[in-house]
Protein backbone atom coordinates (compact mmCIF):
# COMPACT_ATOMS: atom_id res chain seq x y z
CA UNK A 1 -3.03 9.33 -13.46
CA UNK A 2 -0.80 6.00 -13.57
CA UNK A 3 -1.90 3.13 -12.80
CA UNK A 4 0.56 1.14 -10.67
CA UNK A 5 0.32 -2.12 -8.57
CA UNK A 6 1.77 -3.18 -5.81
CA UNK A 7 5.24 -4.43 -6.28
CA UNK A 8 6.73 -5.62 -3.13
CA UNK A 9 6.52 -4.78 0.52
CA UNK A 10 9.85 -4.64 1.99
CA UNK A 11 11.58 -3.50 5.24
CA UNK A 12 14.25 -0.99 4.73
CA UNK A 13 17.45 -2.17 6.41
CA UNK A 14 18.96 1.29 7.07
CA UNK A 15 16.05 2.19 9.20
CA UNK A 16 13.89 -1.24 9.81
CA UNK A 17 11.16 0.41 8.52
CA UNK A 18 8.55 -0.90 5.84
CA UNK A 19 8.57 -0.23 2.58
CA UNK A 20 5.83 -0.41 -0.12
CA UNK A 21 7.38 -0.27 -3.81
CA UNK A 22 4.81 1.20 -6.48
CA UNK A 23 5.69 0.06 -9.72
CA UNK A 24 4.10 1.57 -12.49
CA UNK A 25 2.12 -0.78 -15.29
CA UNK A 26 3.63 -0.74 -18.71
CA UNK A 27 6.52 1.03 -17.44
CA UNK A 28 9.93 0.62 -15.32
CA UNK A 29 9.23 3.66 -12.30
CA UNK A 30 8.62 2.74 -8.66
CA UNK A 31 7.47 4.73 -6.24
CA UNK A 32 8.49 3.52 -2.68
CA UNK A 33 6.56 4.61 0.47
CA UNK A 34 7.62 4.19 3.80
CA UNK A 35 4.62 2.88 6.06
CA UNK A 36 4.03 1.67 9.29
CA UNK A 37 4.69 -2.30 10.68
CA UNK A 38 0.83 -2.11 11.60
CA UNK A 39 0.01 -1.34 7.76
CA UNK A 40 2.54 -3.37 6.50
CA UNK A 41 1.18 -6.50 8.37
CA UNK A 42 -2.12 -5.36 7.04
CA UNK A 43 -1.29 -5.30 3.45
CA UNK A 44 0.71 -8.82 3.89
CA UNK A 45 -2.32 -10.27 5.17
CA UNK A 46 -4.42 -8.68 2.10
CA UNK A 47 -1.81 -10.46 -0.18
CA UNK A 48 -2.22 -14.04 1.70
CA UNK A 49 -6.24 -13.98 2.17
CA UNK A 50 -5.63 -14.07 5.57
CA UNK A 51 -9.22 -13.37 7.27
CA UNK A 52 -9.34 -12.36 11.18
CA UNK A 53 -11.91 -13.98 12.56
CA UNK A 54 -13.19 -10.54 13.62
CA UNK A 55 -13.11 -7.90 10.99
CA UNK A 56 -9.45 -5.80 10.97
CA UNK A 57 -9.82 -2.12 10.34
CA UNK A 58 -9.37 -2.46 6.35
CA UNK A 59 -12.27 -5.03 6.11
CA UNK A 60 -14.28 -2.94 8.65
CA UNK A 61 -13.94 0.12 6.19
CA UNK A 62 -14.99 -1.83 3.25
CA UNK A 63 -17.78 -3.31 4.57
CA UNK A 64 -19.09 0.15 5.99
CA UNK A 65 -18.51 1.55 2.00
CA UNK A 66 -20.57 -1.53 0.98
CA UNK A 67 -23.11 -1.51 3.64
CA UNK A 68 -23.50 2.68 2.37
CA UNK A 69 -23.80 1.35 -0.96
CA UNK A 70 -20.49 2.54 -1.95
CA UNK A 71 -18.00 0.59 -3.60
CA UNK A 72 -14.43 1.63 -3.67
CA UNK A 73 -13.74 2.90 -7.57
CA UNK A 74 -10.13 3.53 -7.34
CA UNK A 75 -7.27 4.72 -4.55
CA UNK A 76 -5.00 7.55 -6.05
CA UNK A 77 -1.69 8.81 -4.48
CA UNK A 78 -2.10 12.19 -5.33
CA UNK A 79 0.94 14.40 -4.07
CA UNK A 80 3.93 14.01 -1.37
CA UNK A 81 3.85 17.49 1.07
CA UNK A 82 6.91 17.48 3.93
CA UNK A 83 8.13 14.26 3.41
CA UNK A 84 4.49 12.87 3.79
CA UNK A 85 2.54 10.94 0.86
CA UNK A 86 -1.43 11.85 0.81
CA UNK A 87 -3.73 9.57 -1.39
CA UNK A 88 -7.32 9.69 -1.86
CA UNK A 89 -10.33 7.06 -1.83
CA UNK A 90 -12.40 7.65 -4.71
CA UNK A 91 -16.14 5.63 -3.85
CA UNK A 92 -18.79 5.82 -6.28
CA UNK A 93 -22.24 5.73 -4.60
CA UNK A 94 -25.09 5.87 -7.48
CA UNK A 95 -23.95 8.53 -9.86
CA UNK A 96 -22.07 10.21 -6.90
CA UNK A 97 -18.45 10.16 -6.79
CA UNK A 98 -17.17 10.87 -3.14
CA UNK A 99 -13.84 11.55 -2.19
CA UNK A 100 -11.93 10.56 0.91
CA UNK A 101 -8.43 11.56 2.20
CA UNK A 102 -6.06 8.49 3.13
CA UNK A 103 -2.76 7.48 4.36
CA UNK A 104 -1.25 5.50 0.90
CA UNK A 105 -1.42 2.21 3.55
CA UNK A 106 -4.12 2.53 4.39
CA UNK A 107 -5.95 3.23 1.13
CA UNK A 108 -3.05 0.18 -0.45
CA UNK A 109 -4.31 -2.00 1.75
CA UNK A 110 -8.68 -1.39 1.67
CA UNK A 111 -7.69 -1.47 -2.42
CA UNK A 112 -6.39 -4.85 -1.86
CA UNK A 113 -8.91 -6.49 0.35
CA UNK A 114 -11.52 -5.03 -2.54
CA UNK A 115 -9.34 -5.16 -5.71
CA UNK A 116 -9.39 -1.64 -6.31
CA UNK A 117 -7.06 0.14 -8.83
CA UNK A 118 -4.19 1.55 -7.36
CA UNK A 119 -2.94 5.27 -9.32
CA UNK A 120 -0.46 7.94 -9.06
CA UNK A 121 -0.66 11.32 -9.89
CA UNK A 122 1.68 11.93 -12.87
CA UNK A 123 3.34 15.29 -11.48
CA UNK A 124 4.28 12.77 -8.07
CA UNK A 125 5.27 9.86 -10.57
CA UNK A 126 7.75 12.36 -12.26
CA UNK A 127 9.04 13.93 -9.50
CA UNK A 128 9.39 11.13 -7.07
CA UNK A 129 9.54 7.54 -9.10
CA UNK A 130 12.21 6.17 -9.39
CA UNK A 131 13.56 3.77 -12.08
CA UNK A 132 13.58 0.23 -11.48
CA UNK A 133 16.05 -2.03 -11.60
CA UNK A 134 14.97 -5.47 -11.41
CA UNK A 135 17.37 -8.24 -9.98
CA UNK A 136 16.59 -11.96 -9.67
CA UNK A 137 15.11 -11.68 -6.26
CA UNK A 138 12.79 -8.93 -7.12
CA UNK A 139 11.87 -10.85 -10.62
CA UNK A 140 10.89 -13.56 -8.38
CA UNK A 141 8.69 -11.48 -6.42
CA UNK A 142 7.19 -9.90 -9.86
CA UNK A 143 5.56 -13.01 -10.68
CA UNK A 144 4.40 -14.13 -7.11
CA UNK A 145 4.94 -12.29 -4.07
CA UNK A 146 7.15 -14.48 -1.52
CA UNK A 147 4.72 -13.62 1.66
CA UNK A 148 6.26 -16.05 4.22
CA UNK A 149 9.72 -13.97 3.87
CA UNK A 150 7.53 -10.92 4.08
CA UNK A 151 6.01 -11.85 7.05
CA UNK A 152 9.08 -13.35 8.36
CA UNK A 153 10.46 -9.99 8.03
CA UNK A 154 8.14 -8.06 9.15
CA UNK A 155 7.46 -10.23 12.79
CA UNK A 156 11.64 -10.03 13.01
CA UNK A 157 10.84 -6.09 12.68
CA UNK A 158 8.08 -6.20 15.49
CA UNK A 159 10.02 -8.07 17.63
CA UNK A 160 13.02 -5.48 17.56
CA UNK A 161 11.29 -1.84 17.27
CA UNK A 162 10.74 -0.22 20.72
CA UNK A 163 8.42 2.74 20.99
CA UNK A 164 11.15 5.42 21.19
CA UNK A 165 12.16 4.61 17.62
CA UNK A 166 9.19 6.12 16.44
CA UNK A 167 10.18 9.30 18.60
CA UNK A 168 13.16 10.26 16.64
């Protein structure tokens, strides 16, 4: 496994969709995901602190894995089948390990709220990273993640995307 963190979250501009950019530690491979604007706004909200006053869906699933006495050990992206990335939740409970089947948003963004290590499967890195390189906008980002423009971006995206674009 490779452990990876969580570059950037951008929105494609060929398709306005969102775009999660894996990039690996100690090394110069990405691996981008495409994920949802729900997910995406999810993950932007992990990286600002941002607390609903109710608990979103990622929080909820942590604090059920707590409340289990669970805790989260790591989220792996373990292999990419028909153009469609599957990742795991791995919880420890006591000296059980359980694991959990995810959508790589999903699991990015529970990892987040609960700092989590993010991995890849090295077979997936190979075949599907891609190598990185880094501009002055996206060293910018390296250091600290610009989430106003992320958000900016991603309510622009909401406010555009009509329910038959996810039809096609």
């Amino acid at each position: 496994m490779i452990e990876v963190v969580l570059r950037a979250v951008r929105v494609d501009v060929g398709s306005s969709t969102p775009l999660l950019l894996l990039e690996e530690v100690g090394g110069n491979r990405v691996l981008p995901i495409f994920i949802g604007a729900p997910e995406a706004t999810a993950i932007a909200y992990a990286l600002q602190g941002i607390e609903a006053p109710r608990p979103m869906s990622h929080d909820l699933l942590g604090n059920v894995i707590t409340a289990l006495g669970a805790k989260l050990f790591s989220v792996e992206i373990v292999e990419l089948v028909d153009n469609t990335f599957f990742a795991s939740l791995r919880l420890l409970r006591g000296a059980e390990e359980i694991s959990v089947s995810a959508r790589p948003s999903d699991a990015v963004a529970l990892a987040l709220r609960v700092g989590a290590p993010l991995l890849v499967h090295d077979d997936l890195m190979n075949a599907e990273g891609q190598i990185y390189a880094a501009d002055d906008e996206d060293d910018e980002l390296s250091e600290d993640v610009d989430e106003d423009s992320l958000l900016a971006d991603l309510r622009s995206f909401l406010d555009t995307v009509n329910p038959e674009d996810f039809d096609q």
